[in-house]
Protein backbone atom coordinates (compact mmCIF):
# COMPACT_ATOMS: atom_id res chain seq x y z
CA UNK A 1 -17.23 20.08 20.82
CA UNK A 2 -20.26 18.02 22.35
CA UNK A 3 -21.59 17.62 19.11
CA UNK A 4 -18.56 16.45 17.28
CA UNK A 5 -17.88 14.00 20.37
CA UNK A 6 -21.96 12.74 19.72
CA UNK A 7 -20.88 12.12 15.91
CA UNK A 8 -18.11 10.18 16.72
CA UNK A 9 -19.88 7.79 19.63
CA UNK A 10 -22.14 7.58 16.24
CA UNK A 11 -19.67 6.73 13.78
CA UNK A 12 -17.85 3.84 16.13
CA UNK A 13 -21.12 2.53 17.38
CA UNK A 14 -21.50 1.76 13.46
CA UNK A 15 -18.45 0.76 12.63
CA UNK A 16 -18.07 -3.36 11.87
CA UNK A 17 -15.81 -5.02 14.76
CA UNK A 18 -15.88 -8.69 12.83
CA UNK A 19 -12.93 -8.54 10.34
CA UNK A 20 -10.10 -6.17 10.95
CA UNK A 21 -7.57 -5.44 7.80
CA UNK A 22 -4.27 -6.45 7.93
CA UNK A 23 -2.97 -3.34 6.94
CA UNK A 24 -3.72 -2.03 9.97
CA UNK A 25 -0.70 -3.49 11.37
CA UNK A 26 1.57 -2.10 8.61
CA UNK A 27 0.71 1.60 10.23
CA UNK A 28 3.06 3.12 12.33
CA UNK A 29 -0.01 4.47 14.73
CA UNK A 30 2.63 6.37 17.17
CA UNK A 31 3.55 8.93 14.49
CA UNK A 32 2.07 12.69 15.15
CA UNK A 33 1.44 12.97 11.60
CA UNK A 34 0.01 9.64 9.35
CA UNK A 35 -1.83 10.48 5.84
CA UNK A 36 -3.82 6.97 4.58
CA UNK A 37 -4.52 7.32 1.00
CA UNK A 38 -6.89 4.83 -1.39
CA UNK A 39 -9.22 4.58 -3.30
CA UNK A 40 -12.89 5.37 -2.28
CA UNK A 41 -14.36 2.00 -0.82
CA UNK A 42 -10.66 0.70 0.25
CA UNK A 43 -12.01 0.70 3.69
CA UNK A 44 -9.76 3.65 5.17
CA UNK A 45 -12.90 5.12 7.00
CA UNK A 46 -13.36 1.80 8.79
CA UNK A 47 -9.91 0.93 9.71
CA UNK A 48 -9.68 4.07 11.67
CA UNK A 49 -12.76 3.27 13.60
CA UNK A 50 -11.90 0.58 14.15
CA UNK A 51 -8.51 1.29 15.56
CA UNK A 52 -10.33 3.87 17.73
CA UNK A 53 -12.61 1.36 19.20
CA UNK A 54 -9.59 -1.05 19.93
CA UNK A 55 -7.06 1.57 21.29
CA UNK A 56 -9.58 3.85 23.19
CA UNK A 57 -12.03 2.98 26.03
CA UNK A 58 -15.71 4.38 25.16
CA UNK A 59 -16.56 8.11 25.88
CA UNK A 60 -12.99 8.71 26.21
CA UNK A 61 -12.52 12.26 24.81
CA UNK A 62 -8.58 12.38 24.20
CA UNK A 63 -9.55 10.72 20.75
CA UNK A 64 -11.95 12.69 17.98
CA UNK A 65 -12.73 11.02 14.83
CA UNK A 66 -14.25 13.50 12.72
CA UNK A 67 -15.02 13.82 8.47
CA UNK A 68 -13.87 17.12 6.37
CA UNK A 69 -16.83 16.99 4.32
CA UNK A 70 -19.49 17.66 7.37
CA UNK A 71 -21.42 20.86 7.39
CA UNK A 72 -19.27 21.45 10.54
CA UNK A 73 -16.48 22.62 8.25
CA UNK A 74 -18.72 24.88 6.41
CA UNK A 75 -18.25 27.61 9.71
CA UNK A 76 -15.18 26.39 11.02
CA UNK A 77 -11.40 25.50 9.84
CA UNK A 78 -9.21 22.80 10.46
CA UNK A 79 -6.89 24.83 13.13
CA UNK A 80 -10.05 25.88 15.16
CA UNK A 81 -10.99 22.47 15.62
CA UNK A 82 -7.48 21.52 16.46
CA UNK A 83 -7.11 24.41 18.78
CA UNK A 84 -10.50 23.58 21.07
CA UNK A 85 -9.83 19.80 20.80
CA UNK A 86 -6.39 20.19 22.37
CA UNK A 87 -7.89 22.97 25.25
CA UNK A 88 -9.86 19.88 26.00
CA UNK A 89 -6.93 17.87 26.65
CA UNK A 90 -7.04 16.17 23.50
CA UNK A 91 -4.23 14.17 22.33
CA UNK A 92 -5.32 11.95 19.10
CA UNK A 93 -6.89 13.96 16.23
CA UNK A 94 -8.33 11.55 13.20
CA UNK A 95 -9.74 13.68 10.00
CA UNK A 96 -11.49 11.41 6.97
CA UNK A 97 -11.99 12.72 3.85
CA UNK A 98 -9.17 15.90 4.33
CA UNK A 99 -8.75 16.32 0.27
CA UNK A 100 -12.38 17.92 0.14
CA UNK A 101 -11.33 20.66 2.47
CA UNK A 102 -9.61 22.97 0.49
CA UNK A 103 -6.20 24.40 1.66
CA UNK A 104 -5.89 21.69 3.90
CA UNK A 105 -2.53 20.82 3.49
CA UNK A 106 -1.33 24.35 5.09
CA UNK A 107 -3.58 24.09 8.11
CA UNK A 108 -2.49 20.50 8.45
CA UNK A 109 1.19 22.04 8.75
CA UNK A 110 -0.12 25.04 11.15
CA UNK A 111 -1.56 22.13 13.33
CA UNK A 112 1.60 20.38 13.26
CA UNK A 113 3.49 23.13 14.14
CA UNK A 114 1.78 24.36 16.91
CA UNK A 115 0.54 21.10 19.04
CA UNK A 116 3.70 19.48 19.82
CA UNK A 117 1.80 16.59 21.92
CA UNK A 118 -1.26 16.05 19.10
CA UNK A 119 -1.48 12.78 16.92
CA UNK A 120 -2.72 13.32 13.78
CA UNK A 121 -4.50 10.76 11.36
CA UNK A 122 -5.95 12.41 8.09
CA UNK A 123 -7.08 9.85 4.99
CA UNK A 124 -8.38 10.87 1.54
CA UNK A 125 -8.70 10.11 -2.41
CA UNK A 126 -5.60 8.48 -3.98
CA UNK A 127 -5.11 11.50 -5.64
CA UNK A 128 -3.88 13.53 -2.16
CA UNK A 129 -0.99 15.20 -2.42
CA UNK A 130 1.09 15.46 -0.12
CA UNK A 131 4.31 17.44 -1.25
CA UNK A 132 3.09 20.28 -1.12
CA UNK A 133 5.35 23.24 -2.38
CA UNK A 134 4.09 25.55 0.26
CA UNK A 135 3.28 23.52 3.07
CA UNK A 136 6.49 21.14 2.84
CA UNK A 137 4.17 18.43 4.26
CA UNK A 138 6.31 15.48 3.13
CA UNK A 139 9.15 16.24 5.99
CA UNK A 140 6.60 15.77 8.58
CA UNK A 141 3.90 13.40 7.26
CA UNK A 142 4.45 9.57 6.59
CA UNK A 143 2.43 8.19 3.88
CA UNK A 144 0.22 5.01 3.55
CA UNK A 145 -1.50 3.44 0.67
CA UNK A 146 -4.81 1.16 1.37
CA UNK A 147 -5.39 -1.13 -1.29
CA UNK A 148 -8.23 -3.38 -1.77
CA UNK A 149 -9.04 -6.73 -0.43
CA UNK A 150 -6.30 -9.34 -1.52
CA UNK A 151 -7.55 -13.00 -2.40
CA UNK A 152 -6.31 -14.10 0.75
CA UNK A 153 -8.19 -11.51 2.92
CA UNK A 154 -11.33 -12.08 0.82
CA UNK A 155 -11.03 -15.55 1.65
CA UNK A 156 -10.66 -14.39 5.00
CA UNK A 157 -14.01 -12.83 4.84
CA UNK A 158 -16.11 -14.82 3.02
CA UNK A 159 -15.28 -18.29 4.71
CA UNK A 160 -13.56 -17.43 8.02
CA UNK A 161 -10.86 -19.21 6.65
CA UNK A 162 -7.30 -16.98 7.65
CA UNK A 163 -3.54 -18.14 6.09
CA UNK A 164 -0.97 -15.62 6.97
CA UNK A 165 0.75 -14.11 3.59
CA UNK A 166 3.39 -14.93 2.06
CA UNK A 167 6.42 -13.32 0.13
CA UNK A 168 6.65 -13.79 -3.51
CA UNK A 169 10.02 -15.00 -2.70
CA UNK A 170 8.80 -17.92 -0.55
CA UNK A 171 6.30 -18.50 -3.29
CA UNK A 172 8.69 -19.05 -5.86
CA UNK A 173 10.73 -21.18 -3.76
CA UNK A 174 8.57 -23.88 -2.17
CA UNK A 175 5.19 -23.04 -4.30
CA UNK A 176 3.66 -26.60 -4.02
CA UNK A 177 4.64 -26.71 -0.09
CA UNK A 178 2.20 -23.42 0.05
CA UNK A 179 -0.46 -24.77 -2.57
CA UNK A 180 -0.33 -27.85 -0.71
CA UNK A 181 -1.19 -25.97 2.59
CA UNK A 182 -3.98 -23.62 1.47
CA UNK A 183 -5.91 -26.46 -0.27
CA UNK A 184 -5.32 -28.38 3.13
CA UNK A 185 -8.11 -25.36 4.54
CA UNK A 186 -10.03 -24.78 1.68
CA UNK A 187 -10.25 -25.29 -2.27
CA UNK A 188 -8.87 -21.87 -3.21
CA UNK A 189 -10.40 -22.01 -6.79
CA UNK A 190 -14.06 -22.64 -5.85
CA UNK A 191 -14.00 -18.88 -4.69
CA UNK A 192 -11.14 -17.43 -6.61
CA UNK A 193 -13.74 -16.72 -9.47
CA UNK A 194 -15.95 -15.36 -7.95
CA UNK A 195 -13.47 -13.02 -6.08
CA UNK A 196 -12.12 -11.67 -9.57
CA UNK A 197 -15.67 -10.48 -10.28
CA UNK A 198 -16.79 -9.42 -7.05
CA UNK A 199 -14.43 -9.47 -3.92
CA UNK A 200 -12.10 -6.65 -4.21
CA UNK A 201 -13.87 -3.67 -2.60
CA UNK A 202 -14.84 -4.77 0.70
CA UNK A 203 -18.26 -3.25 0.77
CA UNK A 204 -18.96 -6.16 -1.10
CA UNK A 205 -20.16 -7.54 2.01
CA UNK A 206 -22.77 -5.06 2.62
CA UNK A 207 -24.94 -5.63 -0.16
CA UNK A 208 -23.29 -8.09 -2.27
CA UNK A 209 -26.67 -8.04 -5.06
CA UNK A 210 -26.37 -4.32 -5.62
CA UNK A 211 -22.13 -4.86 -6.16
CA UNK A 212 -21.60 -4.04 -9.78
CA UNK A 213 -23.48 -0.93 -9.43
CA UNK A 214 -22.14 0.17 -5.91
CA UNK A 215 -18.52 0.01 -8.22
CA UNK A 216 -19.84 1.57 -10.68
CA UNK A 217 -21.07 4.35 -8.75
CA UNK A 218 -17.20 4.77 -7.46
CA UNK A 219 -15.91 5.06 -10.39
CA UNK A 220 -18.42 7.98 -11.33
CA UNK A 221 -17.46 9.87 -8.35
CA UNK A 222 -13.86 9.71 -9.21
CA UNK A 223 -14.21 11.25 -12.45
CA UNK A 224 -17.07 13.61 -11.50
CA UNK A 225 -15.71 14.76 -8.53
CA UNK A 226 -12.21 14.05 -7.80
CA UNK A 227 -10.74 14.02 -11.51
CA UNK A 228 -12.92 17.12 -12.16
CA UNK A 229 -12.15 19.29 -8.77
CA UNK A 230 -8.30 17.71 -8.04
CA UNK A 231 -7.00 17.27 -11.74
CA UNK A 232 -8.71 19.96 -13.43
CA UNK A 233 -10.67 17.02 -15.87
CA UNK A 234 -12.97 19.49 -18.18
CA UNK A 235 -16.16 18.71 -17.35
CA UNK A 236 -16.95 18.22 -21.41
CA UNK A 237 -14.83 15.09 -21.03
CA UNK A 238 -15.86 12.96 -18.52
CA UNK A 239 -17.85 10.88 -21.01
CA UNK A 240 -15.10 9.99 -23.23
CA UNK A 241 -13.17 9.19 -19.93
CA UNK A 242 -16.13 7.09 -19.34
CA UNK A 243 -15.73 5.43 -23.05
CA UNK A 244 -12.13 4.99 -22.36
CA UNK A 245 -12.06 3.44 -19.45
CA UNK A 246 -15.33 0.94 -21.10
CA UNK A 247 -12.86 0.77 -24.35
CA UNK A 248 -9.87 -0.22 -21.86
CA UNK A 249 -12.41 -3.15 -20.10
CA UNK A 250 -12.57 -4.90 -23.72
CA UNK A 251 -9.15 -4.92 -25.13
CA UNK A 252 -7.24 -7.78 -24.90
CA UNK A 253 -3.76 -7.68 -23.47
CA UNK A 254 -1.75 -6.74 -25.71
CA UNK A 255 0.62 -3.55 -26.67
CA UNK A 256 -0.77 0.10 -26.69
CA UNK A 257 -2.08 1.73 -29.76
CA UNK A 258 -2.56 5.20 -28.35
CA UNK A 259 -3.25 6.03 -31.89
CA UNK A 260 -6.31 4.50 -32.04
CA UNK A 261 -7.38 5.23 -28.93
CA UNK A 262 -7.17 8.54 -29.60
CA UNK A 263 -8.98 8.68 -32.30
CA UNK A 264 -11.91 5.98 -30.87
CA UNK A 265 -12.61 8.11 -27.35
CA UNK A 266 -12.05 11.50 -29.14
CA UNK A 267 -9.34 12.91 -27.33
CA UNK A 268 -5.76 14.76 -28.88
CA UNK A 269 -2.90 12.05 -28.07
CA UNK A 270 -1.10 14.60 -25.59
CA UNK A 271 -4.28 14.81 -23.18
CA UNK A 272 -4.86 11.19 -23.22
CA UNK A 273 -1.85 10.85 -22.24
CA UNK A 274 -2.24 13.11 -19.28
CA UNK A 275 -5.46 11.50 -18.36
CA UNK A 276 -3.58 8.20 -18.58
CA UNK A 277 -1.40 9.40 -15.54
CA UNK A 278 -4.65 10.96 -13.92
CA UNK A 279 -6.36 7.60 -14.16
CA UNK A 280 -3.59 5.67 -12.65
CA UNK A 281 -3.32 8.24 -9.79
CA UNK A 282 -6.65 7.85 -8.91
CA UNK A 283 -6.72 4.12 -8.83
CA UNK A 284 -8.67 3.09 -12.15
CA UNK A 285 -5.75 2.10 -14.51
CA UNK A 286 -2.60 0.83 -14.62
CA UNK A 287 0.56 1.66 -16.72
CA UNK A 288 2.90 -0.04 -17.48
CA UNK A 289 6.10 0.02 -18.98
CA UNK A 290 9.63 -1.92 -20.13
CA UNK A 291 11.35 -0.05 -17.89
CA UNK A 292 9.82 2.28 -15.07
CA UNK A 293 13.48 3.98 -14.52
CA UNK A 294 13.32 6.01 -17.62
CA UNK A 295 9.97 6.97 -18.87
CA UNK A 296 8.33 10.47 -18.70
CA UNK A 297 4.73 10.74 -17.26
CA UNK A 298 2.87 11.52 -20.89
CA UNK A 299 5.32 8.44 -22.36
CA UNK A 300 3.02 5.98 -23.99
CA UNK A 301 2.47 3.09 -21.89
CA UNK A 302 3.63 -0.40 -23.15
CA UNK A 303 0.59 -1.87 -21.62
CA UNK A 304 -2.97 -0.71 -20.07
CA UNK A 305 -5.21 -2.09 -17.68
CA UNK A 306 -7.41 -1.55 -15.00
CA UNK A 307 -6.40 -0.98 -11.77
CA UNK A 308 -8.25 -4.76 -10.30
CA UNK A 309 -10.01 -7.20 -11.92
CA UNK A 310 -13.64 -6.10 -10.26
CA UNK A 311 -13.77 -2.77 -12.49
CA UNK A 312 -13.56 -5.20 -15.59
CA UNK A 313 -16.91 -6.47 -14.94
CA UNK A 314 -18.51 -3.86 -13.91
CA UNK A 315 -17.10 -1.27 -16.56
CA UNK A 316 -17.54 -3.83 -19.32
CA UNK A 317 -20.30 -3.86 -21.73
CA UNK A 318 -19.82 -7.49 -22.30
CA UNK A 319 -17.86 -10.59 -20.86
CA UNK A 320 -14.17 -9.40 -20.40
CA UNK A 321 -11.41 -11.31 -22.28
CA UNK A 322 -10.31 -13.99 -19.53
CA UNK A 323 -6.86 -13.04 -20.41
CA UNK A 324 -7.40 -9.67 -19.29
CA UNK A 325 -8.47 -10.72 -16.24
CA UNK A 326 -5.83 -12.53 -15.27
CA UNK A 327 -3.10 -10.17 -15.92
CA UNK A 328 -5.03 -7.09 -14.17
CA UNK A 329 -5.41 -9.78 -11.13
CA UNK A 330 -1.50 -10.72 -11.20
CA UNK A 331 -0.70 -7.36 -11.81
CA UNK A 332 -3.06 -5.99 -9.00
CA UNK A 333 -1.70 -8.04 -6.26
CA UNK A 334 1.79 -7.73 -7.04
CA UNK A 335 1.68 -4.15 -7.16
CA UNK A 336 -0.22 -3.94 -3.84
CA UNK A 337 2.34 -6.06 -2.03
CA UNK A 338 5.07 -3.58 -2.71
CA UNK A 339 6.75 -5.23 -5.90
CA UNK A 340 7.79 -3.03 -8.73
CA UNK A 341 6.11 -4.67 -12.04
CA UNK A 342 7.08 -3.82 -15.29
CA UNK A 343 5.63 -4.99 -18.97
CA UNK A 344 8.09 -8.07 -20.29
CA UNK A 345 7.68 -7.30 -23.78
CA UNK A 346 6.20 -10.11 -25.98
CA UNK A 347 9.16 -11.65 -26.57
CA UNK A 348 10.09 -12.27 -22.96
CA UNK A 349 7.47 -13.05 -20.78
CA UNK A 350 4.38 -11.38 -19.55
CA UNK A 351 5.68 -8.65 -17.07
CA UNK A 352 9.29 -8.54 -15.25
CA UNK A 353 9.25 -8.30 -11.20
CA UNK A 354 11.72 -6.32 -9.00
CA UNK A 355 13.88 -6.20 -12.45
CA UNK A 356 14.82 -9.68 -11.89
CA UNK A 357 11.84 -11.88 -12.16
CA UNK A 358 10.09 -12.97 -15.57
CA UNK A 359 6.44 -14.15 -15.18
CA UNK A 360 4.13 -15.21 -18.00
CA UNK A 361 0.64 -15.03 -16.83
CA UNK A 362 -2.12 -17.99 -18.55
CA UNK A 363 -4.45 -20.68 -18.59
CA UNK A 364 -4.19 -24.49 -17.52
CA UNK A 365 -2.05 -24.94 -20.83
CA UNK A 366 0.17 -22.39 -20.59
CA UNK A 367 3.60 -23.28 -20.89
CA UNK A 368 7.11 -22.35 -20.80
CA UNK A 369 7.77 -22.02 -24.73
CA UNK A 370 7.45 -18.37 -24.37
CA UNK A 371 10.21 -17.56 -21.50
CA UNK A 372 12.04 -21.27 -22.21
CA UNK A 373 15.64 -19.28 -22.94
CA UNK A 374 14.99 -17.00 -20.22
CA UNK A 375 16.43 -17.57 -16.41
CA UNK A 376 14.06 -17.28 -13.44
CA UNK A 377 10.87 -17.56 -15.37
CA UNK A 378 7.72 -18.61 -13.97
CA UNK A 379 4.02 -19.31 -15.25
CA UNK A 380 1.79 -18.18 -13.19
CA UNK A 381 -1.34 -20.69 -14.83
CA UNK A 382 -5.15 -20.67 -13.96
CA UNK A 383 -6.87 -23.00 -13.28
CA UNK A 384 -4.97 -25.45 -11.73
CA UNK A 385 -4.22 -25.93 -7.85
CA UNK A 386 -1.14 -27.28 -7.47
CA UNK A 387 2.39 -25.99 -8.71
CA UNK A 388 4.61 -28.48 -10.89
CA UNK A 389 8.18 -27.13 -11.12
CA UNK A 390 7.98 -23.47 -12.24
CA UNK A 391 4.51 -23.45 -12.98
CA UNK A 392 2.60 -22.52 -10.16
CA UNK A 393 -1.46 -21.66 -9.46
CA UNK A 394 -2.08 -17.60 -10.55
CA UNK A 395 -4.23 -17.80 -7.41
CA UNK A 396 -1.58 -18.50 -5.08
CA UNK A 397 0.01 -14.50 -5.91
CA UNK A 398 -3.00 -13.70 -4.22
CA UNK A 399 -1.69 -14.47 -1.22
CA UNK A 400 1.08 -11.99 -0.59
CA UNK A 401 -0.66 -9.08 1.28
């Protein structure tokens, strides 16, 4: 136990005390059993640092923060280092990366089961399950998932500059009240650019030259490693998952021809369509349909895009379409705040929110030709700053989470 305790003064002497996520607020941290899922580079390894080094005085040894891919778990299970932590009166147990020890999910239970008075904190891949058929974890285990950096947080970061959120439904309402306030701070789009490039994974801040490539390299490990060992992705295929997800970068945003895809990455339509739903699990893609209430999991999507706008660029062999952009940044952010979002059809808007909301996503010169006969339509424009009747700044949805 010494040595795990000597890795874990290690790990929070490390960890970054300037900027704290406000999702760490949204986490019920009195729970016995909490399971953080995102996407690699979300930050979930830092936000439970950090919450250790807030909550916990140093040295104090009823806390262990410890990671399920150390050689330590090469001699010894899950429930044996449960088992020793407790006989040393230990009461908060915090396990990173549990999805790369394998029958985790059982021990998890075992551990539950047996130390009545032990917190537990385990975080892993997107792609964690966590009803489990055997282990019946999802009666015991509450379940959180860590997006990226939001517009506002990044804003947060790279100026100091903090503006609490906002709900979409105070948006709507007063938009130019809110526009009016943020560019009272700041002048949102002189970074709001450069965040759809480059600000949505916050190790951004690390080494913000070496970016692309650090994203890059995430996106290799997911289908290398995760897709491959989690989803049973045949290893002969992760370069036309590669080509897909490049093919996917460049297509403007439009309808689905699943057809052609097909045929373009070299995969049968049935396990495309499986890899679709793999993709999206995993946090690359996004799927979306005219109504998410009645579609099967290998359904054709109406619409495809990447999960944030940041994997655009970097996945992209050339400049994406901006229109792209845009729409995998509104859809990002409204799918991180908790909204359901659904593809509008090209008759009636971009994308419908909540089922009730229609919201057609431009430039500076969009207008409302396109949603005119519709009731509670929006634009959500680019480009501009301040919001003139129903037309409001796409930068301002940033700003909900």
């Amino acid at each position: 136990m010494n040595t795990l305790f000597e890795r874990h003064n290690q790990y929070l002497e490390a960890v970054p005390m300037t900027y704290f996520r406000d999702f760490i607020r949204q986490i019920d941290w009195s729970l016995r059993l909490i399971a953080i899922k995102g996407a690699k580079g979300v930050g979930k390894s830092t936000m439970m640092l950090q919450y250790i080094k807030t909550h916990f005085a140093p040295d104090d040894q009823h806390v262990l923060y410890c990671s399920a891919d150390t050689g330590f778990f090469a001699s010894h299970s899950l429930v044996e280092l449960a088992d020793r932590f407790c006989a040393w009166g230990g009461t908060h147990l915090f396990i990173d990366e549990i999805h790369k020890y394998n029958n985790w999910s059982s021990e998890i239970k075992e551990i539950y089961d047996l130390h009545k008075d032990l917190h537990l904190v385990i975080s892993g891949s997107s792609l964690l399950q966590i009803n489990d058929g055997h282990s019946d974890l999802s009666r015991r285990m509450v379940e959180y998932e860590m997006p990226g950096l939001s517009f506002r947080e990044y804003l947060w970061f790279v100026s100091g500059i903090k503006i609490n959120p906002i709900s979409l439904q105070k948006l709507l309402a007063k938009p130019n009240e809110f526009c009016r306030k943020v560019k009272s701070v700041c002048h949102p789009l002189e970074h709001f650019h450069h965040y759809l490039s480059s600000g949505y994974y916050p190790f951004y801040f690390e080494s913000p030259k070496v970016y692309p490539i650090q994203v890059e390299s995430v996106v290799n490990y997911i289908i290398d490693v995760e897709l491959t060992q989690y989803r049973n992705l045949e290893l002969g295929n992760t370069r036309k998952i590669r080509k897909l997800l490049q093919l996917i970068s460049q297509m403007v945003p439009y309808e689905v021809n699943v057809s052609k895809l097909s045929k373009d990455v070299g995969l049968q339509r049935l396990t495309l369509l499986r890899y679709f739903k793999n993709l999206e699990e995993a946090s690359l893609i996004r799927r979306l349909f005219a109504d998410v209430d009645n579609f099967g999991n290998l359904q054709k999507p109406d619409k495809i895009l990447l999960d944030n706008s940041n994997l655009l660029y970097a996945l992209s062999s050339s400049t994406p379409q901006i229109g792209t952009v845009r729409e995998t940044f509104f859809c990002n952010q409204l799918s991180a705040a908790g909204h359901i979002v659904e593809y509008g059809g090209l008759q009636n808007g971009d994308f419908r929110i909540d089922k009730d909301i229609i919201i057609e996503v431009g430039g500076a010169d969009k207008g409302f030709e396109q949603v005119k006969n519709v009731e509670n339509a929006y634009v959500a424009a680019d480009e501009i700053d301040i919001a003139t009747h129903r037309k409001i700044p796409l930068w301002a949805f940033g700003f909900l989470y």
